[in-house]
Protein backbone atom coordinates (compact mmCIF):
# COMPACT_ATOMS: atom_id res chain seq x y z
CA UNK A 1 79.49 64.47 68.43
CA UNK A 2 79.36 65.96 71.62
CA UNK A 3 78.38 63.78 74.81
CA UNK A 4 75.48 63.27 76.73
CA UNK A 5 74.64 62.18 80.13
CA UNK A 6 71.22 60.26 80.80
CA UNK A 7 70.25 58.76 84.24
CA UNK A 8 69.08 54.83 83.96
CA UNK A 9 66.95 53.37 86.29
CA UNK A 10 69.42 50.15 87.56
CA UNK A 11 66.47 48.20 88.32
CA UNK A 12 64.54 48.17 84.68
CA UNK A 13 67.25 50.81 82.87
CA UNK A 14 64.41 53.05 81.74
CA UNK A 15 65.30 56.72 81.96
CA UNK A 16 64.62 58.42 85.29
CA UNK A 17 64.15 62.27 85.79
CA UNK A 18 63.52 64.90 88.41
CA UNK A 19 60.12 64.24 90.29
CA UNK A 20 59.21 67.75 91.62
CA UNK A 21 56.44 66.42 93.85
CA UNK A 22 58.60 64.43 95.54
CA UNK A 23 62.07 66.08 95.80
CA UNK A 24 63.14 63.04 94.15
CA UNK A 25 64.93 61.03 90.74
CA UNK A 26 61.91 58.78 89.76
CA UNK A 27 61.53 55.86 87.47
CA UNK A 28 58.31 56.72 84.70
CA UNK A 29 58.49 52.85 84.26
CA UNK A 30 58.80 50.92 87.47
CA UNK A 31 57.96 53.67 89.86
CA UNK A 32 61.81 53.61 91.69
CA UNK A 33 62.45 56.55 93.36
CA UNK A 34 66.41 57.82 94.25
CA UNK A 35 67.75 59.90 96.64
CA UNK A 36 69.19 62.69 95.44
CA UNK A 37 72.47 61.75 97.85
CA UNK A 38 72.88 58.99 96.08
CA UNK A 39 73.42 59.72 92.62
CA UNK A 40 76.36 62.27 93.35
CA UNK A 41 78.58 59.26 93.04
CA UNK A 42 77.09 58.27 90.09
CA UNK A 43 76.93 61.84 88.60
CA UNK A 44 80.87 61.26 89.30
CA UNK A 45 80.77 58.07 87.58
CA UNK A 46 79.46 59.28 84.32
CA UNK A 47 81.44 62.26 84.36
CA UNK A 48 84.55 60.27 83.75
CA UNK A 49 82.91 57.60 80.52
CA UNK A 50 84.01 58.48 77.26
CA UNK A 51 82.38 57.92 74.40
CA UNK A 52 83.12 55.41 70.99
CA UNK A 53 85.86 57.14 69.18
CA UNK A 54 84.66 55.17 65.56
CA UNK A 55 85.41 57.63 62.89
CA UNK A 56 85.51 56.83 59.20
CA UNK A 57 86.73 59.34 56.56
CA UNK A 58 83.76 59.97 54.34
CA UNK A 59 82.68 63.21 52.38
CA UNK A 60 80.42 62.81 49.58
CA UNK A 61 78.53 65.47 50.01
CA UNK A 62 78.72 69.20 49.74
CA UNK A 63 80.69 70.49 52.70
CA UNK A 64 78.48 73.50 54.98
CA UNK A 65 79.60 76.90 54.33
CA UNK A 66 81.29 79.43 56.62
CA UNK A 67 78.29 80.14 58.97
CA UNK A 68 75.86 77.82 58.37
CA UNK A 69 76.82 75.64 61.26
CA UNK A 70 77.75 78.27 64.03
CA UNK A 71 76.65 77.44 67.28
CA UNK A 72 74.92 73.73 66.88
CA UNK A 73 75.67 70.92 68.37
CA UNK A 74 74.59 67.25 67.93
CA UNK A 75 74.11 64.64 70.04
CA UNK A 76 73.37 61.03 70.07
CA UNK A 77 70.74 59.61 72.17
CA UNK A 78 71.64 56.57 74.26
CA UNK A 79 68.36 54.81 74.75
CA UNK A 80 67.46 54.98 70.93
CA UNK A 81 70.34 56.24 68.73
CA UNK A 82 67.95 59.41 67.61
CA UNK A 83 70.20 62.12 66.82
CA UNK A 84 69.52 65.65 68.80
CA UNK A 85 70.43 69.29 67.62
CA UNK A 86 70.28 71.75 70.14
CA UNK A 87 72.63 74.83 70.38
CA UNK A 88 75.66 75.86 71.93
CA UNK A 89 73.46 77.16 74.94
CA UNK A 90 71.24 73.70 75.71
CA UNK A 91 72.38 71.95 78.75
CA UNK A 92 69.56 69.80 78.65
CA UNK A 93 66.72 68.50 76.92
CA UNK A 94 64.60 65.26 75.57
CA UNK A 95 65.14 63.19 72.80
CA UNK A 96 62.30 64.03 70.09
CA UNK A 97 62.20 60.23 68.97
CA UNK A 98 61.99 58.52 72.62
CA UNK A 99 61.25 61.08 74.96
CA UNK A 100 63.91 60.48 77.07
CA UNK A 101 65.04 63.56 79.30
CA UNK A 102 69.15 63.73 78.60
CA UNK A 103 71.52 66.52 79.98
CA UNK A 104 74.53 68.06 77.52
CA UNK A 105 78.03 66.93 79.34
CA UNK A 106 80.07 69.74 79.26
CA UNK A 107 77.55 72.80 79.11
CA UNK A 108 78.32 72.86 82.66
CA UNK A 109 81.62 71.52 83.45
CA UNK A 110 84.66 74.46 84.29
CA UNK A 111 83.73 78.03 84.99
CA UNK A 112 79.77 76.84 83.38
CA UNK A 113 79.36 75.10 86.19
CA UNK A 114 76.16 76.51 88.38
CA UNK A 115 76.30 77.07 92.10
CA UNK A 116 73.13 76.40 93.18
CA UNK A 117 69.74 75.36 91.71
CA UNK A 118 66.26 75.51 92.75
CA UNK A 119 64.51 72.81 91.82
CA UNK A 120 61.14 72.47 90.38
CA UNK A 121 58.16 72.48 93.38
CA UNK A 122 55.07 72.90 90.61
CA UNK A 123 54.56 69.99 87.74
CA UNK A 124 53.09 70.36 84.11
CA UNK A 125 49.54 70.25 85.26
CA UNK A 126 49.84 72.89 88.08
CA UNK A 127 51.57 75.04 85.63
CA UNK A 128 48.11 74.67 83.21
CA UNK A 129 46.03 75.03 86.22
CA UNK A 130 46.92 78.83 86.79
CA UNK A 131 46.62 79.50 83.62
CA UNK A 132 42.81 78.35 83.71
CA UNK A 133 43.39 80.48 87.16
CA UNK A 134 44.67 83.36 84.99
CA UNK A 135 42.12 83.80 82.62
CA UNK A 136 38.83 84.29 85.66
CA UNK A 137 37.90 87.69 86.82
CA UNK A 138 38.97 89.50 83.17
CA UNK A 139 36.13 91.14 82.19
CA UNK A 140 37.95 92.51 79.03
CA UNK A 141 39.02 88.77 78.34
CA UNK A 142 36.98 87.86 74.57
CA UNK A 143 34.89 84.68 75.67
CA UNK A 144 35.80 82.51 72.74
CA UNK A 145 39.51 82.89 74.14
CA UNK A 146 38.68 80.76 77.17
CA UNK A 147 36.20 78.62 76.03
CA UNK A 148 38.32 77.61 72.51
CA UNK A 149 41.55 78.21 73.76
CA UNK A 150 44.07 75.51 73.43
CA UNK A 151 47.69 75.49 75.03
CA UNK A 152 50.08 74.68 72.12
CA UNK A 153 53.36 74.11 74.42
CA UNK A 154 54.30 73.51 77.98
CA UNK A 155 57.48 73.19 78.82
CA UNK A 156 59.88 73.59 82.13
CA UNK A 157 62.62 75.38 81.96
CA UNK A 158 65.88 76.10 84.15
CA UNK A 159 66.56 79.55 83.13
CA UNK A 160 70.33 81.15 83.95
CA UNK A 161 70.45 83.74 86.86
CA UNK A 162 73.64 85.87 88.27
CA UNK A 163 73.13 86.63 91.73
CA UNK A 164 74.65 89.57 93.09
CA UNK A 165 76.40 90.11 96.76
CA UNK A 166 77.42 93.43 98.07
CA UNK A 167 77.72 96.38 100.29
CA UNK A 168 76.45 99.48 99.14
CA UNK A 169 77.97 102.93 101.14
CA UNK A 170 75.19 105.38 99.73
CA UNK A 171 75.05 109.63 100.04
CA UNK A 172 72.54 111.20 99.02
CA UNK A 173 71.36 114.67 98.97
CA UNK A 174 67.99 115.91 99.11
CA UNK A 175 66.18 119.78 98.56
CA UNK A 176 62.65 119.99 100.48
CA UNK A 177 60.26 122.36 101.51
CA UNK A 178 58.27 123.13 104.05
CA UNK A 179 55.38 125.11 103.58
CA UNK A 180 53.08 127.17 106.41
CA UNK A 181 50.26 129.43 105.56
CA UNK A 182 48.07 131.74 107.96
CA UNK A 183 46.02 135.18 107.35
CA UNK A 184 44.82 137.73 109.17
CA UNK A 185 42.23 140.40 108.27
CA UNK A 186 44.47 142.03 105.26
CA UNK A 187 45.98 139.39 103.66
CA UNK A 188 46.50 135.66 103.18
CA UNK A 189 50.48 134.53 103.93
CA UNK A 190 52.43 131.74 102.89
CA UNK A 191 56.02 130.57 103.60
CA UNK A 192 58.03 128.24 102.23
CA UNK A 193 60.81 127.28 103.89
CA UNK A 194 63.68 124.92 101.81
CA UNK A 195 65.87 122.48 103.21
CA UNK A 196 68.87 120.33 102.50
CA UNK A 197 68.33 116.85 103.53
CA UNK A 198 71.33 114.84 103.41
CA UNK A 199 71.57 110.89 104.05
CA UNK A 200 74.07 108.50 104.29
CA UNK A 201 75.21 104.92 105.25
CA UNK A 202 75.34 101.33 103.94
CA UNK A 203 72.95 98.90 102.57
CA UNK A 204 73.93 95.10 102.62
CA UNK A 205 72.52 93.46 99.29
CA UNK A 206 72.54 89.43 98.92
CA UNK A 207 71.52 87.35 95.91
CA UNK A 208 70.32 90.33 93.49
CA UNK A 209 69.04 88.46 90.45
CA UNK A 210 69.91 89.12 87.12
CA UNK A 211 68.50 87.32 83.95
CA UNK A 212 71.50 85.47 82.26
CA UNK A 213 70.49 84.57 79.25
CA UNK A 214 69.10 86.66 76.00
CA UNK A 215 66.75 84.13 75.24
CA UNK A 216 64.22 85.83 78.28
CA UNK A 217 63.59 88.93 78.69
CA UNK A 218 64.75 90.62 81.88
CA UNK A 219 61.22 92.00 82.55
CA UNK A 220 59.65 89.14 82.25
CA UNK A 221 61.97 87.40 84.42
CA UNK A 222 62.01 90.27 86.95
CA UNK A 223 58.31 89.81 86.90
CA UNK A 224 58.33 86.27 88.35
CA UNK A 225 60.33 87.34 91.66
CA UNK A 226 61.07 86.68 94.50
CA UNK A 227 62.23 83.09 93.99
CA UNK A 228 62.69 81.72 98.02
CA UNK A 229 66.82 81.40 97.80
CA UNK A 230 66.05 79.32 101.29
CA UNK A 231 65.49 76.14 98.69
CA UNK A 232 68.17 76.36 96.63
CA UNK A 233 70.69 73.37 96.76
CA UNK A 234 74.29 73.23 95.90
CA UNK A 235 73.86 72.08 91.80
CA UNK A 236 73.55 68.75 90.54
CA UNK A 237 72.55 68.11 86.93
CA UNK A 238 70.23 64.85 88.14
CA UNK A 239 67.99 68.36 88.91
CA UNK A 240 67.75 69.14 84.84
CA UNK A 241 66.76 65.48 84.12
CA UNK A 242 62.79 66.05 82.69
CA UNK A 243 63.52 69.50 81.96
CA UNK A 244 65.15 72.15 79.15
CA UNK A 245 68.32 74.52 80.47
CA UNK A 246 70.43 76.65 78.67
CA UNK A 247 73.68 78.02 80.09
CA UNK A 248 73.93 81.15 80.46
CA UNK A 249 74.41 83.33 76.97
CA UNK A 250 75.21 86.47 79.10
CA UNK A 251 78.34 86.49 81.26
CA UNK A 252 78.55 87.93 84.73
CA UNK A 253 80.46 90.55 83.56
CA UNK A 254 77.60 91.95 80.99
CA UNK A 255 75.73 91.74 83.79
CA UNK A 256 76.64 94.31 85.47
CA UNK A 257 75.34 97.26 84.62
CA UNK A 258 71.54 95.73 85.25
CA UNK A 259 72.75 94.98 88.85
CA UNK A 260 74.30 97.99 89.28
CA UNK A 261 70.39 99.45 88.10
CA UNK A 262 68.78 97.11 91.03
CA UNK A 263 71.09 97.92 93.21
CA UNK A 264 70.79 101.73 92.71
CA UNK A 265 67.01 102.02 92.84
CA UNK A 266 66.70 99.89 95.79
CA UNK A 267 69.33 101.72 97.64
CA UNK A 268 67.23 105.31 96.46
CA UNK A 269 64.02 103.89 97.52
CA UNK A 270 64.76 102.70 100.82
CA UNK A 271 66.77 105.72 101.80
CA UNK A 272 64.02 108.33 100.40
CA UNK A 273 61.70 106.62 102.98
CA UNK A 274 63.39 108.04 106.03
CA UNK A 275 63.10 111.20 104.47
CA UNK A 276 59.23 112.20 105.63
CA UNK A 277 57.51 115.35 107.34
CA UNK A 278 58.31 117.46 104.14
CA UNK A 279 55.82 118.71 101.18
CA UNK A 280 58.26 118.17 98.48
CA UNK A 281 61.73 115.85 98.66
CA UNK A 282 64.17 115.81 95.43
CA UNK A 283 67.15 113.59 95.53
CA UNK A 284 69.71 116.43 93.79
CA UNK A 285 72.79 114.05 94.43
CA UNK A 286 73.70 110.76 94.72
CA UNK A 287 76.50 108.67 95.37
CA UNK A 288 76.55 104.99 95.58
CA UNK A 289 79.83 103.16 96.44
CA UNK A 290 79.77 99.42 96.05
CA UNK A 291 82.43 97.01 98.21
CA UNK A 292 83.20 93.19 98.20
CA UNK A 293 81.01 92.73 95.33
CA UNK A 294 81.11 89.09 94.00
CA UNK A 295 78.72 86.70 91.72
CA UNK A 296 76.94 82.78 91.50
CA UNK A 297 75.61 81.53 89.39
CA UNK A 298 72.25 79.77 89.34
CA UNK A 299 69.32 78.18 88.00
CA UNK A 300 65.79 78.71 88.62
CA UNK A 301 62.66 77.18 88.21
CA UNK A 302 60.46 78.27 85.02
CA UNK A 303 57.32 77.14 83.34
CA UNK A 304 56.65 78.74 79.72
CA UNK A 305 53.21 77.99 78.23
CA UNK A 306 52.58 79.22 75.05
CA UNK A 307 49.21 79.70 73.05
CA UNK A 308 48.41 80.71 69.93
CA UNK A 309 44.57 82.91 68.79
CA UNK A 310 43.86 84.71 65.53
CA UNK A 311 47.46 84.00 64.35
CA UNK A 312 48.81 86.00 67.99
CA UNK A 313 51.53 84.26 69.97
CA UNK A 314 50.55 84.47 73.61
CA UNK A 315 53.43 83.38 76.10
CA UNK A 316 52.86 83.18 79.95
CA UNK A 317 55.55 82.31 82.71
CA UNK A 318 55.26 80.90 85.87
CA UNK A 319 57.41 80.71 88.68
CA UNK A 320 58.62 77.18 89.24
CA UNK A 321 58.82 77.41 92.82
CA UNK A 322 55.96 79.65 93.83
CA UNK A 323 53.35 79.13 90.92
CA UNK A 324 53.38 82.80 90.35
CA UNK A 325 52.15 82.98 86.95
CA UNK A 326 52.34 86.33 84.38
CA UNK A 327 51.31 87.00 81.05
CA UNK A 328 49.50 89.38 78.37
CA UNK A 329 45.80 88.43 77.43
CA UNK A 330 44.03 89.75 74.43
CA UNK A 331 41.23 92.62 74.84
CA UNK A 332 37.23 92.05 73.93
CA UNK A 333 37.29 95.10 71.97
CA UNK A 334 33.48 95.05 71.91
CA UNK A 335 33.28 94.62 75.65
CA UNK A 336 35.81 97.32 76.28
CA UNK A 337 33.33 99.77 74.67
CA UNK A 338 30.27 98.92 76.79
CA UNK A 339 32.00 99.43 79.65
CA UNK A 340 33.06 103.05 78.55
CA UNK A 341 29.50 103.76 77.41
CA UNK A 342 28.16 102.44 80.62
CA UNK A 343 30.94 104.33 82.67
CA UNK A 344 30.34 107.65 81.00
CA UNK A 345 26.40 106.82 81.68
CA UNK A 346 27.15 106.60 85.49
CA UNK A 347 28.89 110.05 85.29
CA UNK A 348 25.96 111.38 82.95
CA UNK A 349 23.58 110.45 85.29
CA UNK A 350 25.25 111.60 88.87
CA UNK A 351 26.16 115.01 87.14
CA UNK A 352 22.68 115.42 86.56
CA UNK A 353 21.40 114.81 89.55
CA UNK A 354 24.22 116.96 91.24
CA UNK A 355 23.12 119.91 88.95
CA UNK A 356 19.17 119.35 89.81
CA UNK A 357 20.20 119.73 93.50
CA UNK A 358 22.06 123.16 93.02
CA UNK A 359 19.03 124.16 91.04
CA UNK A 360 16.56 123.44 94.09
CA UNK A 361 18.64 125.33 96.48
């Protein structure tokens, strides 16, 4: 079995978790609240226990074949004995027979080990609030979806992010034109004139994020940005108490190449804006050059609410932090084509009048 950690509450020895409201470990049960300060020595503390070591040599049953058991885990749960599966990527989750929040020892221990974390600002119920927020001003949105609709799953999660440092020494190239036109009594000139615009220097990038794990899709992460780095704190798993994490499934390496994507079209952007006064601007080469690049590793703040209508999974994410919330809503079909019809009325009726106007003059 592999070990857990779970933070008791000394005064009544129910388990405590991450308040987000308050910045704070809280007791569910007697209302105790702990600094985060002062559980460092006792994340130190339980870091060092070791578990029973009871084994007995039993096999009656038929062993699991070559496979069948890659990547779980098991765990035993130290308030009620309930046994939890989760795989080799949880880092933390809640018993399904007591509730209690427990973190996975060793998802994080070694080169696993986060940097920084941002901790959770926004509860449950804020998280369901922009939702309801979410689903006002759709016109398109079928009625029965908000009046019926039922969230089937809310849950926080601390989702794995690489963040990328470096310098960027950029060259790029551009063609342009210039174009002038004039007449006289004969004829009607224009000139184009073509240029090579050519641009170069360095671009300081801090804290590029980077999805690490499979599980989410980089576009819907990217989505969520900016998270406010300014509130991240150096990583303690008391944070993860309440909440779901997985460790990152995708390593800094693999990660690469994305960066190197953000990197390049940020860099492209910001230097094609100080290229201006022309009618037309190319980039025909570019070379980006990338020094003292280096990694962390973090975790950030995610709610995932799913839903489920006319046998459709709906997922939405919000933003832990900021309460930035995205997400794909079904169409009123009906209500899609009454807006045509009434749209294409509107330009029926102003061509009209637009032709009866030419007609009296």
């Amino acid at each position: 079995m592999a070990q857990l950690k779970e933070y008791k509450c000394p005064c009544c020895g129910g388990a405590i978790s991450f308040d987000s409201s308050i910045q704070k470990m809280k007791c569910p049960f007697c209302d105790t609240e702990f600094e985060m300060e002062t559980l460092a020595g006792y994340d130190d503390e339980l870091q060092n226990e070791q578990a029973d070591q009871m084994e007995w040599e039993v096999s009656s049953n038929p062993e699991w074949q070559d496979g069948e058991v890659d990547g779980l885990r098991t765990y035993v749960c130290k308030s009620c004995g309930g046994e939890i599966i989760g795989d080799e990527n949880t880092a933390a989750t809640s018993c399904p027979y007591c509730g209690n929040p427990v973190v996975m020892m060793g998802q994080f221990s070694g080169a696993l080990k986060p940097d920084y974390v941002i901790p959770f600002k926004l509860d449950k119920k804020a998280a369901k609030e922009a939702l309801q927020r979410h689903y006002k001003n759709k016109p398109f949105l079928p009625k029965v979806f908000k009046d019926q609709n039922h969230i089937d799953e809310v849950k926080g999660i601390y989702v794995s992010f690489w963040l990328f440092d470096a310098e960027a020494e950029a060259n790029i190239r551009y063609r342009a034109t210039r174009i002038r036109s004039w007449s006289d009594s004969n004829y009607y000139y224009t000139q184009t004139n073509h240029y090579a615009v050519i641009r170069s220097g360095t671009i300081c990038f801090e804290r590029v994020p980077v999805d690490g794990s499979s599980k989410m899709p980089d576009d819907l992460m990217e989505s969520l940005e900016p998270f406010n780095f300014g509130e991240a704190v150096d990583f303690q798993t008391a944070y993860l108490a309440g909440y779901l994490a997985d460790k990152y499934d995708v390593d800094a390496q693999q990660s690469i190449e994305r960066a190197n994507e953000r990197v390049k079209k940020s860099t492209q952007d910001s230097f094609a804006k100080t290229v201006q006064g022309y009618i037309s601007v190319i980039p025909e080469s570019t070379s980006i050059r990338l020094q003292n690049g280096k990694a962390h590793y973090a975790l950030y703040p995610v709610w995932i609410l799913n839903t489920t209508w006319k046998n459709t999974k709906y997922t939405f994410a919000m933003n832990g932090q900021t309460g930035k919330l995205i997400g794909n809503l079904p169409v009123d079909n009906s209500a899609f084509v009454r807006w045509l019809f009434g749209l294409w009325g509107i330009f029926s009726i102003a061509a009209f009048g637009i032709s009866y106007l030419l007609w009296l003059f």
